[in-house]
N, C-alpha and C. Protein backbone atom coordinates (compact mmCIF):
# COMPACT_ATOMS: atom_id res chain seq x y z
N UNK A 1 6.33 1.25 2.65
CA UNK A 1 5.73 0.96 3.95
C UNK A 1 6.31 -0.33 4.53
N UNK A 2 6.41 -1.32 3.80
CA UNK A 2 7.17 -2.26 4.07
C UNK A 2 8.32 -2.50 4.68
N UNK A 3 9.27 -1.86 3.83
CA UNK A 3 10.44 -1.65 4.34
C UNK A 3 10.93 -0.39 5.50
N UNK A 4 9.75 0.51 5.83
CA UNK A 4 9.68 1.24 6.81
C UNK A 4 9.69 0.85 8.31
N UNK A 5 7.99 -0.52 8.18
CA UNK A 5 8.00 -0.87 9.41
C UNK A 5 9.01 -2.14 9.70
N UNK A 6 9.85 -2.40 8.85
CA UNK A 6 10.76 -3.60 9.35
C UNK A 6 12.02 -2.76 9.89
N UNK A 7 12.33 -1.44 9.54
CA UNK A 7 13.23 -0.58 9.92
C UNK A 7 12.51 0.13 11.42
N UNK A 8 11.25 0.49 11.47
CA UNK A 8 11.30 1.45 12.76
C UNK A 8 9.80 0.64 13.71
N UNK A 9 9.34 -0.54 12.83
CA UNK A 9 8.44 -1.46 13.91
C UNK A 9 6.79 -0.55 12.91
N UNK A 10 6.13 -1.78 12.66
CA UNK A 10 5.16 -1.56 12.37
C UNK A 10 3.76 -0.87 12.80
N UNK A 11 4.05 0.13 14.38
CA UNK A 11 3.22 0.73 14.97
C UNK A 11 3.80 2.03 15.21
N UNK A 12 4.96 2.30 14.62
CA UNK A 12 5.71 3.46 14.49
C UNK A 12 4.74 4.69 13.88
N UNK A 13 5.08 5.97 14.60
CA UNK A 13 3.99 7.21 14.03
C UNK A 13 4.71 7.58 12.44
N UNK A 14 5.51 6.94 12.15
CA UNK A 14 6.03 7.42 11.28
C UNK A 14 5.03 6.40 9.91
N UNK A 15 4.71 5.06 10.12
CA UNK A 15 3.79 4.50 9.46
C UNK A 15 2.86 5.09 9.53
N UNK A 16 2.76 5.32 10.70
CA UNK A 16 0.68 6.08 10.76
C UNK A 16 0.82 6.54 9.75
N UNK A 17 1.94 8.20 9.74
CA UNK A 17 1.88 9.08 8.75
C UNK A 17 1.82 8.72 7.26
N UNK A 18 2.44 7.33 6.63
CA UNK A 18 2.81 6.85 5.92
C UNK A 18 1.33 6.10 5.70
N UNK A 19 0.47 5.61 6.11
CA UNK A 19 -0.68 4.88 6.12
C UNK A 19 -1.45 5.93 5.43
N UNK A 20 -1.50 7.13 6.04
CA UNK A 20 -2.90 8.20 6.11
C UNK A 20 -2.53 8.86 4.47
N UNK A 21 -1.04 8.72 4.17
CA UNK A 21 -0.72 9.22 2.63
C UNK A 21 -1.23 8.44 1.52
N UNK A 22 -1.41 7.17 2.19
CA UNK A 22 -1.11 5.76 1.30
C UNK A 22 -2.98 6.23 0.97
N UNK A 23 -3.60 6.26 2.02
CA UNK A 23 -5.29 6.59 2.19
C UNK A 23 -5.37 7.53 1.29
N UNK A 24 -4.72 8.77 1.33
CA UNK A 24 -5.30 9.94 0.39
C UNK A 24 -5.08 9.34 -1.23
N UNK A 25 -3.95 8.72 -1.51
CA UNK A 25 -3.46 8.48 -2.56
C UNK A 25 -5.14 7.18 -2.94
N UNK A 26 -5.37 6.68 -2.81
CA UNK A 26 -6.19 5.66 -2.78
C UNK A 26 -7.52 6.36 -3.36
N UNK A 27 -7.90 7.45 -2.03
CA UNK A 27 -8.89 8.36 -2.59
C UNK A 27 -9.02 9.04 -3.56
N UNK A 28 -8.10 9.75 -4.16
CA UNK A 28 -7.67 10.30 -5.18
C UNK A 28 -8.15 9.61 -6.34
N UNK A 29 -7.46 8.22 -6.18
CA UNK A 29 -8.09 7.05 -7.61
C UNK A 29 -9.60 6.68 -7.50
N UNK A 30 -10.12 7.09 -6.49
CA UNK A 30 -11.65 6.53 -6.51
C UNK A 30 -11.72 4.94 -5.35
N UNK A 31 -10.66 4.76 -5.09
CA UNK A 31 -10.66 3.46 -4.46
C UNK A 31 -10.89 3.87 -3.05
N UNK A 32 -12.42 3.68 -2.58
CA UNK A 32 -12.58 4.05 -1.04
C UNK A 32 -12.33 2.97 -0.04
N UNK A 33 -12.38 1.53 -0.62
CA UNK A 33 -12.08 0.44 0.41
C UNK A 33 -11.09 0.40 0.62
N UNK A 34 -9.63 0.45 0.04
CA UNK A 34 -8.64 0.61 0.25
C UNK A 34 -8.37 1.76 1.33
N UNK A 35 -8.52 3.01 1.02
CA UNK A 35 -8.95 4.33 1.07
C UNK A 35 -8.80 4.01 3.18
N UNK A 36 -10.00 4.13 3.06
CA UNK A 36 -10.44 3.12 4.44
C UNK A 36 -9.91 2.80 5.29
N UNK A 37 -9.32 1.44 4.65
CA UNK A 37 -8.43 0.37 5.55
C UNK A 37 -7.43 1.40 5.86
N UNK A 38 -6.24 2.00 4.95
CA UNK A 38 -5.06 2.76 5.18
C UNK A 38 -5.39 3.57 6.58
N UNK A 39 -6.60 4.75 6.08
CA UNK A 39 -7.04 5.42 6.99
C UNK A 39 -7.43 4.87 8.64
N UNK A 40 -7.98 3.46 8.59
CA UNK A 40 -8.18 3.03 10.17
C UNK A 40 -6.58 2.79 10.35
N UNK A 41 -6.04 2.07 9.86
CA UNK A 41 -4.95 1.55 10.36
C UNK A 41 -3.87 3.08 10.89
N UNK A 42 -3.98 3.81 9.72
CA UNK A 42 -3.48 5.08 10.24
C UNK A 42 -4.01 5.54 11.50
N UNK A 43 -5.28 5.86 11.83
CA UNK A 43 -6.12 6.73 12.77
C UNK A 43 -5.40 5.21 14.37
N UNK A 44 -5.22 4.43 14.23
CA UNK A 44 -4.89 3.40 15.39
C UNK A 44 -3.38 3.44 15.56
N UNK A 45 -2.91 3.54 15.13
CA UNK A 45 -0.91 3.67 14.87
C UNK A 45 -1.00 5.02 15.74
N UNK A 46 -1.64 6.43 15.08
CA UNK A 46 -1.01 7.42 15.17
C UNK A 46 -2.34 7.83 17.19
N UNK A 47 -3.20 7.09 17.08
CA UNK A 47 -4.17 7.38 18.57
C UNK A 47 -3.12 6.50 19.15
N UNK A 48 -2.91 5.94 18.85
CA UNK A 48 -1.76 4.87 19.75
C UNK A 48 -0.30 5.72 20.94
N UNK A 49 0.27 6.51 19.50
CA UNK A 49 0.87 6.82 19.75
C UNK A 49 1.26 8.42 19.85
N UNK A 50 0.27 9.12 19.94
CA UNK A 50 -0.02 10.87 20.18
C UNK A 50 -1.34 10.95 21.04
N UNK A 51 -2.72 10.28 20.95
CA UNK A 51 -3.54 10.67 21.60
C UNK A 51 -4.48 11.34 20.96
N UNK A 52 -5.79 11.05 21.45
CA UNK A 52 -6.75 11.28 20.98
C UNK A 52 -6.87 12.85 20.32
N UNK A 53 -6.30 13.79 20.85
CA UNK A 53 -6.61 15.36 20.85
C UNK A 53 -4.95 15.77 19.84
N UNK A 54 -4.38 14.65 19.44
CA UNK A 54 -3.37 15.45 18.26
C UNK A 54 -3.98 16.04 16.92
N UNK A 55 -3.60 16.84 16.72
CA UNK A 55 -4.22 17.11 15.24
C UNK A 55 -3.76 16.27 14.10
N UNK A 56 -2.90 15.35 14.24
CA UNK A 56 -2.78 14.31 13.04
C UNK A 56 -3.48 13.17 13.15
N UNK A 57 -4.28 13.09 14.29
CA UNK A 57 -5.17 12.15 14.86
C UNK A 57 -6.63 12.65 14.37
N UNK A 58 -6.95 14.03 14.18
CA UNK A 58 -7.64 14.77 13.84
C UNK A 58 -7.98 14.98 12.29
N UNK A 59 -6.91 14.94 11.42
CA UNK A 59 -6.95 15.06 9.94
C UNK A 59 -7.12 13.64 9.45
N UNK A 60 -6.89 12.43 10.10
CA UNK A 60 -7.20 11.00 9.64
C UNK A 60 -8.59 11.05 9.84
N UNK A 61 -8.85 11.08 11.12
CA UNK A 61 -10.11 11.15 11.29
C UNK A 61 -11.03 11.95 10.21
N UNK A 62 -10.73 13.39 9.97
CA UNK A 62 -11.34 14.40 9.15
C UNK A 62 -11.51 13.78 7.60
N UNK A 63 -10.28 12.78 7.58
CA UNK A 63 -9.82 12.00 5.76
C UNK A 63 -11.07 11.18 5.81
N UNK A 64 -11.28 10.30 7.02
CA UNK A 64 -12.65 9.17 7.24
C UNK A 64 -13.79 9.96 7.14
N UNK A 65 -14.22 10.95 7.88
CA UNK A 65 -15.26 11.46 7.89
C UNK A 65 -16.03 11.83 6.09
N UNK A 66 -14.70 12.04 5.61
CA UNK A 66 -14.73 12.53 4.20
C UNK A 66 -15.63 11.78 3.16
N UNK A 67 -14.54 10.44 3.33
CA UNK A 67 -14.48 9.78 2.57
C UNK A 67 -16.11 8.72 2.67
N UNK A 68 -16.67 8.89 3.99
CA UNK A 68 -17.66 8.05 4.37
C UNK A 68 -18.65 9.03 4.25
N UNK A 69 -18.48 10.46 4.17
CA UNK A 69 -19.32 11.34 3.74
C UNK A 69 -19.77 11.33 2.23
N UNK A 70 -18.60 11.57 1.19
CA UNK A 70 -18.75 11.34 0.05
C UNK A 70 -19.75 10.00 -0.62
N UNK A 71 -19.37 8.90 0.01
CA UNK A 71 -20.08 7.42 -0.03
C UNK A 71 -21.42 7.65 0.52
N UNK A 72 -21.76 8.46 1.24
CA UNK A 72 -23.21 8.69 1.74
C UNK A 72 -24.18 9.22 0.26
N UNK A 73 -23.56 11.13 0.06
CA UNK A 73 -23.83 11.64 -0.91
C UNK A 73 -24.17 10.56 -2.07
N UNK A 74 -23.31 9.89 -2.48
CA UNK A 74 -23.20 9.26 -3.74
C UNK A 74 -24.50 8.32 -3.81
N UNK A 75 -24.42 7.40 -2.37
CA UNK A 75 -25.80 6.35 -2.25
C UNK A 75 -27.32 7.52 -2.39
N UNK A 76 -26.91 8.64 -1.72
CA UNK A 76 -28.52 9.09 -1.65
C UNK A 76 -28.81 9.86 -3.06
N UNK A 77 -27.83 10.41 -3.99
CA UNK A 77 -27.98 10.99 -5.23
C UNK A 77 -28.35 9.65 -6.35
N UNK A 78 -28.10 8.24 -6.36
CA UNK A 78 -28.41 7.09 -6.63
C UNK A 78 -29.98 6.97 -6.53
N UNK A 79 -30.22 7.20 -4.91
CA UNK A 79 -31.50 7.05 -4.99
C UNK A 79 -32.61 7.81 -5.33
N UNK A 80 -32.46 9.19 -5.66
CA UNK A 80 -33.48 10.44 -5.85
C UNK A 80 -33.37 10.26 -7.08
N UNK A 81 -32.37 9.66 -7.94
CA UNK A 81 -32.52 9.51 -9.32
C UNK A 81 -33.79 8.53 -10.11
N UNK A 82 -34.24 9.09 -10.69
CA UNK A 82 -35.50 8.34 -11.30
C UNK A 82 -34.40 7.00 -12.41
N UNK A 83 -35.24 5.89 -12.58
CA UNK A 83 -34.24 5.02 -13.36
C UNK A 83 -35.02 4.98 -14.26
């Protein structure tokens, strides 16, 4: 990623794309803060530069929804649990 955005500019759709991979990969390990960050920074690169109604604007978004869905589940199965 680094050496991507010093080659094509750090708001390039080609980072977005590169952000939103970096996000899944993150999720995968359990790491949702990371997870996250990749994913906003992706979902702002790639609305930046396609627009609200692209579908790759759509699957970042869908990755967030996920991932902040899952973090919901998890807090409310926490709490119905007797300790």
């Amino acid at each position: 990623l680094i050496n991507q955005r010093e080659e094509v500019g750090k708001n390039h759709i080609d980072c977005g794309r590169t952000l939103n991979e970096i996000g899944l990969c993150w999720l995968m390990l359990g790491e949702r803060y990371p997870a996250l960050t990749a994913f906003e920074e992706a979902l702002y690169i790639l609305q930046h530069n396609l627009g609200d109604g692209a579908e790759e604007v759509a699957e970042v978004t869908n990755n967030i929804w996920m991932l902040l869905h899952e973090q919901r589940e998890e807090a409310l199965n926490l709490q119905s649990d007797p300790a």
